[in-house]
C-alpha atoms as a PDB file:
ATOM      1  CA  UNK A   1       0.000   0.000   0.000  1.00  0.00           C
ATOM      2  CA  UNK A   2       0.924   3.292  -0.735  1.00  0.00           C
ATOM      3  CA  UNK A   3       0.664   6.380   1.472  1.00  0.00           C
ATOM      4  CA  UNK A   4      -2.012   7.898  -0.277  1.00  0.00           C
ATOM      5  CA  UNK A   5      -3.996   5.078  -0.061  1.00  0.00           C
ATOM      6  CA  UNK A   6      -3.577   5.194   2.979  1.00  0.00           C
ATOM      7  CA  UNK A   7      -4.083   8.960   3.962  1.00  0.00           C
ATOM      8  CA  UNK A   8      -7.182   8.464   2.121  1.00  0.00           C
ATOM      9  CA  UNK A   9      -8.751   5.783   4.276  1.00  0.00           C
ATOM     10  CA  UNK A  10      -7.790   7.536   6.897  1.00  0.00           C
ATOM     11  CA  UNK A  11      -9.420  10.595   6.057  1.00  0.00           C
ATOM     12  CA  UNK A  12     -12.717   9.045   4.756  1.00  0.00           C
ATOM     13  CA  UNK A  13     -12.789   7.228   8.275  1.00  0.00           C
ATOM     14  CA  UNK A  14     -12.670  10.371   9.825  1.00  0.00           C
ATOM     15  CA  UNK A  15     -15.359  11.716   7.552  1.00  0.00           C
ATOM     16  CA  UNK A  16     -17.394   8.950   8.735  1.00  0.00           C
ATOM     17  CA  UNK A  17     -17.033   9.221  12.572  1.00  0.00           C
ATOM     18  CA  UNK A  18     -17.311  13.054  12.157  1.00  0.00           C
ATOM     19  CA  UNK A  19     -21.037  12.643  10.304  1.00  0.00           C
ATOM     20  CA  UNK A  20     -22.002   9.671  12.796  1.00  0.00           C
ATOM     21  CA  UNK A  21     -21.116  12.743  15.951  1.00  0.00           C
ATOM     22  CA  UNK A  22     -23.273  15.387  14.202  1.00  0.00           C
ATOM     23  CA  UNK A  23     -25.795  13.118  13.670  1.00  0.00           C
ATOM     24  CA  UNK A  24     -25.959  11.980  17.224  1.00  0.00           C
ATOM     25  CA  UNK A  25     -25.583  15.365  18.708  1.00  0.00           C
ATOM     26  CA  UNK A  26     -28.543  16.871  16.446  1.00  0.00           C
ATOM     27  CA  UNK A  27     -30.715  13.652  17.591  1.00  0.00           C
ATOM     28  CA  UNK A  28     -29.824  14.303  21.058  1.00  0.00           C
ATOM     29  CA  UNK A  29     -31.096  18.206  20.864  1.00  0.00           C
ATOM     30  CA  UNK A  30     -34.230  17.448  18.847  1.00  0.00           C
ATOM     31  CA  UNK A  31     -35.031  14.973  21.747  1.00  0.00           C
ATOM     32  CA  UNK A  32     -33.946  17.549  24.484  1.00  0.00           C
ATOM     33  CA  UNK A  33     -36.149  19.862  23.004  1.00  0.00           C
ATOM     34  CA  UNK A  34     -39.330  17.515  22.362  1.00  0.00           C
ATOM     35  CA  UNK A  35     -39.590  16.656  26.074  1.00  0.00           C
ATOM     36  CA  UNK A  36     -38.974  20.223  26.525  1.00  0.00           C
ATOM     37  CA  UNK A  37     -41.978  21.366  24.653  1.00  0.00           C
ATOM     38  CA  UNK A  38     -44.044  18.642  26.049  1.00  0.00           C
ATOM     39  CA  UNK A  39     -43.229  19.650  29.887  1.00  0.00           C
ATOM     40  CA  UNK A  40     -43.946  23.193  28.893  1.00  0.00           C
ATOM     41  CA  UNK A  41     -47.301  21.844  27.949  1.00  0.00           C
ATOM     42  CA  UNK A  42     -50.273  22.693  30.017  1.00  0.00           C
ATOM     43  CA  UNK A  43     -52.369  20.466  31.562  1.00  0.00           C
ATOM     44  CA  UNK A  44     -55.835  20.814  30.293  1.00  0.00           C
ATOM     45  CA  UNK A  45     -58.711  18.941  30.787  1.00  0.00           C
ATOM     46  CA  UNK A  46     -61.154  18.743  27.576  1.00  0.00           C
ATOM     47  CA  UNK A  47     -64.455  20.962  27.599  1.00  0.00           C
ATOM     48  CA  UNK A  48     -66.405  17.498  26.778  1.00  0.00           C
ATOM     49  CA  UNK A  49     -64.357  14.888  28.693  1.00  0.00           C
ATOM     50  CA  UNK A  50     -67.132  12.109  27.697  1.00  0.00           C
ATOM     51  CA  UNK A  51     -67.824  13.132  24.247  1.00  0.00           C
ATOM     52  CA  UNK A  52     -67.149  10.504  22.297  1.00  0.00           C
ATOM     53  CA  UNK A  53     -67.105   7.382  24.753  1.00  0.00           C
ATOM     54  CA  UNK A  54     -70.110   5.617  23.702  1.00  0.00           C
ATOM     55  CA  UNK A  55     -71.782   5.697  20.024  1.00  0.00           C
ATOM     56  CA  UNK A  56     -75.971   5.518  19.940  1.00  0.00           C
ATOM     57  CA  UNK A  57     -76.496   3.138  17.385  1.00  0.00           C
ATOM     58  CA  UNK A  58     -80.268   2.808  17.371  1.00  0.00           C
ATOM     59  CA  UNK A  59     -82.104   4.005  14.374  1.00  0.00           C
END
């Protein structure tokens, strides 16, 4: 092998592990942020908290 070869596996390695960290650091925000929006979330109860539990099926 020659050192270019070489350099160049090297380098495309380096591509590889630097994609795989960005990745996993923009995962980890978009997660920090969804359970920061949903704890920001108020909690409501519905105006109609039975509408919709039973069906009248008679005709």
């Amino acid at each position: 092998m020659d050192i270019n070869s070489i350099m160049s596996a090297q380098v495309s390695q380096l591509q590889q592990t630097l994609q795989f960290s960005i990745m996993d650091k923009a995962m980890n925000i978009g997660a920090a942020s969804t359970i920061e929006m949903l704890n920001d979330m108020p909690e409501q109860t519905a105006v109609h908290p039975y509408k919709g539990m039973t069906i009248d099926i008679s005709i």
